[in-house]
C-alpha atoms as a PDB file:
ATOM      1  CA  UNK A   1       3.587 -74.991  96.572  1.00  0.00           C
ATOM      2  CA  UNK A   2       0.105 -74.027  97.999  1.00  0.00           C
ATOM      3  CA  UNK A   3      -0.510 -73.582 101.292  1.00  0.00           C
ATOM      4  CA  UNK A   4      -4.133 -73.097 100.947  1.00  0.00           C
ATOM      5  CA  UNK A   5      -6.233 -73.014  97.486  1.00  0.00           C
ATOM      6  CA  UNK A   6      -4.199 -69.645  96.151  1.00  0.00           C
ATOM      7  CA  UNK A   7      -2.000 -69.293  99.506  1.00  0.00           C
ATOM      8  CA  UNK A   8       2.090 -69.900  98.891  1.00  0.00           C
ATOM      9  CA  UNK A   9       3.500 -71.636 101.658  1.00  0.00           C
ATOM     10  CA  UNK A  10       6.690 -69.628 103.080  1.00  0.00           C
ATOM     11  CA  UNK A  11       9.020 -72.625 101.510  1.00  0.00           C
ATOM     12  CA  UNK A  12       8.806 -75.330  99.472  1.00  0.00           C
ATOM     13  CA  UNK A  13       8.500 -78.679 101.463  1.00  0.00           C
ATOM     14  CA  UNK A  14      10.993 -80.532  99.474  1.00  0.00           C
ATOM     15  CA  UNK A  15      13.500 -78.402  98.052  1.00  0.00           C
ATOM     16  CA  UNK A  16      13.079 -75.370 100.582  1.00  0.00           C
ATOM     17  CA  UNK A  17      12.776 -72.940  98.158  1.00  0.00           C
ATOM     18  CA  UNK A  18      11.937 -69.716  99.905  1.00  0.00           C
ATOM     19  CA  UNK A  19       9.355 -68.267  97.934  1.00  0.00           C
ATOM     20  CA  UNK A  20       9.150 -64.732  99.551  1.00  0.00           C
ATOM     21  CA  UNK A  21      10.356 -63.544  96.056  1.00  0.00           C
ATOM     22  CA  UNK A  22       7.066 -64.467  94.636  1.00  0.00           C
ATOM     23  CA  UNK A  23       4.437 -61.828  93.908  1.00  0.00           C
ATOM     24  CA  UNK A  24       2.351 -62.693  91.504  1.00  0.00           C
ATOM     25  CA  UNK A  25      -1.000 -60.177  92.915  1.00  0.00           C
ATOM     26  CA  UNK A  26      -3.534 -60.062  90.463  1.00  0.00           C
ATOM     27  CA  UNK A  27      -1.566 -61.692  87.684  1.00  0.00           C
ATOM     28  CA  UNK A  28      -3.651 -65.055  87.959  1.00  0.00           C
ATOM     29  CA  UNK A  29      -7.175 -62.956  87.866  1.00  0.00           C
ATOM     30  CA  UNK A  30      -6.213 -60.944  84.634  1.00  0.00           C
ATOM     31  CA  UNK A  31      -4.786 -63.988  82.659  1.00  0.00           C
ATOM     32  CA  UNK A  32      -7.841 -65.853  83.831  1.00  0.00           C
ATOM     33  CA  UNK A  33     -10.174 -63.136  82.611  1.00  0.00           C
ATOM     34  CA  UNK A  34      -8.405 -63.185  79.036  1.00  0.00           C
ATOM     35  CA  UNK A  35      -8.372 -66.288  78.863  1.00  0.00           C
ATOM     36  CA  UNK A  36     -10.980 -67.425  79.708  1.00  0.00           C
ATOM     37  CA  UNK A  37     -14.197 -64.883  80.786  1.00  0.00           C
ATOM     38  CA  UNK A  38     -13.976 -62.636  77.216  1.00  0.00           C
ATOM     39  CA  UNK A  39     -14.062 -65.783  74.835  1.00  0.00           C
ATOM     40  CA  UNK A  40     -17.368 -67.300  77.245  1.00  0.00           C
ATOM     41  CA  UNK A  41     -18.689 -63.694  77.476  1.00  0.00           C
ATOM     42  CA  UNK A  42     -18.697 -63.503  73.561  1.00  0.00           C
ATOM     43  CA  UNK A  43     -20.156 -67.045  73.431  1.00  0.00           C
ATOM     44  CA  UNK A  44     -23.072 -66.073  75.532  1.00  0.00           C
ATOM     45  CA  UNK A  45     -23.251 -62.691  73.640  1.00  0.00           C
ATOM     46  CA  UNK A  46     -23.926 -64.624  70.256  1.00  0.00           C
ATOM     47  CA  UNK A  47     -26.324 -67.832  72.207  1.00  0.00           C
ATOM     48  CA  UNK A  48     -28.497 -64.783  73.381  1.00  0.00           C
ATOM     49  CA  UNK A  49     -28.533 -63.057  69.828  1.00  0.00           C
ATOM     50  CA  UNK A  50     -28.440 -65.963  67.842  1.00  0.00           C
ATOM     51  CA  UNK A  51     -31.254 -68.217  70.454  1.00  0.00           C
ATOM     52  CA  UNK A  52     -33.257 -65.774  72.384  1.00  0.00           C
ATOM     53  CA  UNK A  53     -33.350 -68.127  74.977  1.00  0.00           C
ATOM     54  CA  UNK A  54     -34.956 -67.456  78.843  1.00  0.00           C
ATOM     55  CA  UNK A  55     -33.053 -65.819  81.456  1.00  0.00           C
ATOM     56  CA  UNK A  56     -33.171 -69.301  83.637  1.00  0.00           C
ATOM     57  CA  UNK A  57     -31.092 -71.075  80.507  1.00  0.00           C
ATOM     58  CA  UNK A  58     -27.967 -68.421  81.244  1.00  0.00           C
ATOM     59  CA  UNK A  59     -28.323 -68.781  84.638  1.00  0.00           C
ATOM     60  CA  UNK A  60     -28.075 -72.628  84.313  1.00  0.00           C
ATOM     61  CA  UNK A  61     -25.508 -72.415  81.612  1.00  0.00           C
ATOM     62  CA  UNK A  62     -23.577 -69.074  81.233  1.00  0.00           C
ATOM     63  CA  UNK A  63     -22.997 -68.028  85.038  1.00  0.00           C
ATOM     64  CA  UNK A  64     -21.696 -71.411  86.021  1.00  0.00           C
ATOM     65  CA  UNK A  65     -19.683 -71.910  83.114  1.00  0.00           C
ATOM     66  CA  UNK A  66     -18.199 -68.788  83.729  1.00  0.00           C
ATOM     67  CA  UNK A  67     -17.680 -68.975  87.466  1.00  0.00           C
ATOM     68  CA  UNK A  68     -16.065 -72.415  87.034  1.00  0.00           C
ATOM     69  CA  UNK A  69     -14.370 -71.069  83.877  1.00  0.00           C
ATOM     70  CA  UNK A  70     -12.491 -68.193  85.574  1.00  0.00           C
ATOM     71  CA  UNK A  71     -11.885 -69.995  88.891  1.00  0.00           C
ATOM     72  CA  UNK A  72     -10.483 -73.550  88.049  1.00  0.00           C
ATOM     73  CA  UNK A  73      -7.460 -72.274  86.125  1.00  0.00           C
ATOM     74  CA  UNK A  74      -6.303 -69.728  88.547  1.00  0.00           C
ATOM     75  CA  UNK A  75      -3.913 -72.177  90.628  1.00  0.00           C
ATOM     76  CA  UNK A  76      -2.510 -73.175  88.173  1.00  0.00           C
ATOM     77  CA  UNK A  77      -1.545 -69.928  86.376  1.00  0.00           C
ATOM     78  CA  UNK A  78      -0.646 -68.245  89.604  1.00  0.00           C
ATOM     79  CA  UNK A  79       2.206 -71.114  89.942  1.00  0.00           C
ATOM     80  CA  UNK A  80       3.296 -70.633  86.646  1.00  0.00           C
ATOM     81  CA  UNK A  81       3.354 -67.335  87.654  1.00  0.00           C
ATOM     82  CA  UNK A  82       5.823 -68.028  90.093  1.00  0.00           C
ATOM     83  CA  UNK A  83       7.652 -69.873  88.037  1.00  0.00           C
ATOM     84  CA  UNK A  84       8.500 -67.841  85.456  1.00  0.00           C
ATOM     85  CA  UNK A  85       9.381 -65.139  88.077  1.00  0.00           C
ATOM     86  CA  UNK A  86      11.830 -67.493  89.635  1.00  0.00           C
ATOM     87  CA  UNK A  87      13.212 -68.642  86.574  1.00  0.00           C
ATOM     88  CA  UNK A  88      13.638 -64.795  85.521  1.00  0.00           C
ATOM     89  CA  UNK A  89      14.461 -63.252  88.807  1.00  0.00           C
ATOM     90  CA  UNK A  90      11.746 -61.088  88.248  1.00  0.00           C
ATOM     91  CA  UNK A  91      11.855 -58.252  90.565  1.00  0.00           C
ATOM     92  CA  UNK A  92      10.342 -54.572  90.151  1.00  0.00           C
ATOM     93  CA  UNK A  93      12.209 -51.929  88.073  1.00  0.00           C
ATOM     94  CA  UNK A  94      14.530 -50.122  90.664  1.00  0.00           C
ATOM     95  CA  UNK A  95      14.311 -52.384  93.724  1.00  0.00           C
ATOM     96  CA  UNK A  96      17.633 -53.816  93.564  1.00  0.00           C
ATOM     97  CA  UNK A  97      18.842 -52.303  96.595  1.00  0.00           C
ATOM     98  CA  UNK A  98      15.553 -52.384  98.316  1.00  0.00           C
ATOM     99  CA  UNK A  99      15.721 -55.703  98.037  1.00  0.00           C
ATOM    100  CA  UNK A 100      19.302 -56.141  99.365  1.00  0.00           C
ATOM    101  CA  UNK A 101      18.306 -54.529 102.627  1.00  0.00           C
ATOM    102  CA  UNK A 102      15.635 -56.265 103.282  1.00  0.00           C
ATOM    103  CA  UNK A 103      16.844 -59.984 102.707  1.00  0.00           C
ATOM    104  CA  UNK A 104      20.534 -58.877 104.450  1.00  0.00           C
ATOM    105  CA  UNK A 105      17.543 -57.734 107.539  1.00  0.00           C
ATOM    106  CA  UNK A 106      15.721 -61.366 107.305  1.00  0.00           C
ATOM    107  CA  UNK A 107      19.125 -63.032 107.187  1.00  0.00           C
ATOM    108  CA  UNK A 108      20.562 -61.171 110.556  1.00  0.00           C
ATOM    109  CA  UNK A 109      17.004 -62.101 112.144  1.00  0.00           C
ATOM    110  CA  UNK A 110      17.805 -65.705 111.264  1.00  0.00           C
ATOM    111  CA  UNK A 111      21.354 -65.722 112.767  1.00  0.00           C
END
């Protein structure tokens, strides 16, 4: 499904799924931030209040949990993402005809 690390390839290499449909933008990010980044960021709220600890300890702990936190899952969301747009034909409100021209326009460039 992945081209590169958050890159969609063009088609799918064993179905050929064209997956120009497929916008997920910043989808991934925001679900990643919930999920993720607000739970840790309360965690390290309450270790600092609760601990006291030195600055080093959250830069050894907290920032790479966080990093690693928010980054790891994004693939993964951003393809379920795509999924559930494909499953849904999800399309923007009012783009039905937008839409029409332009794959009718990618399928006369093909011919």
């Amino acid at each position: 499904m992945f081209r590169k690390w958050l890159k969609l390839n063009d088609a799918c290499p064993h179905c050929h799924l064209d997956y120009s449909f497929a916008a997920p933008d910043d989808g991934p990010a925001f679900f990643s931030l919930c999920i993720v980044a607000f739970p840790l960021t309360f965690f390290v709220v309450w270790l600092q209040v609760a601990f006291e600890p030195p600055f080093w300890v959250h830069l050894v702990t907290s920032v790479p949990l966080l990093a690693i936190g928010c980054l790891w899952p994004l693939q993964y969301i951003k393809g379920w993402l795509v999924a559930s747009q494909y499953m849904n034909r999800a399309q923007e409100a009012g783009t039905e005809k937008l839409w029409e021209q332009l794959n009718r326009r990618a399928a006369e460039k093909a011919d």
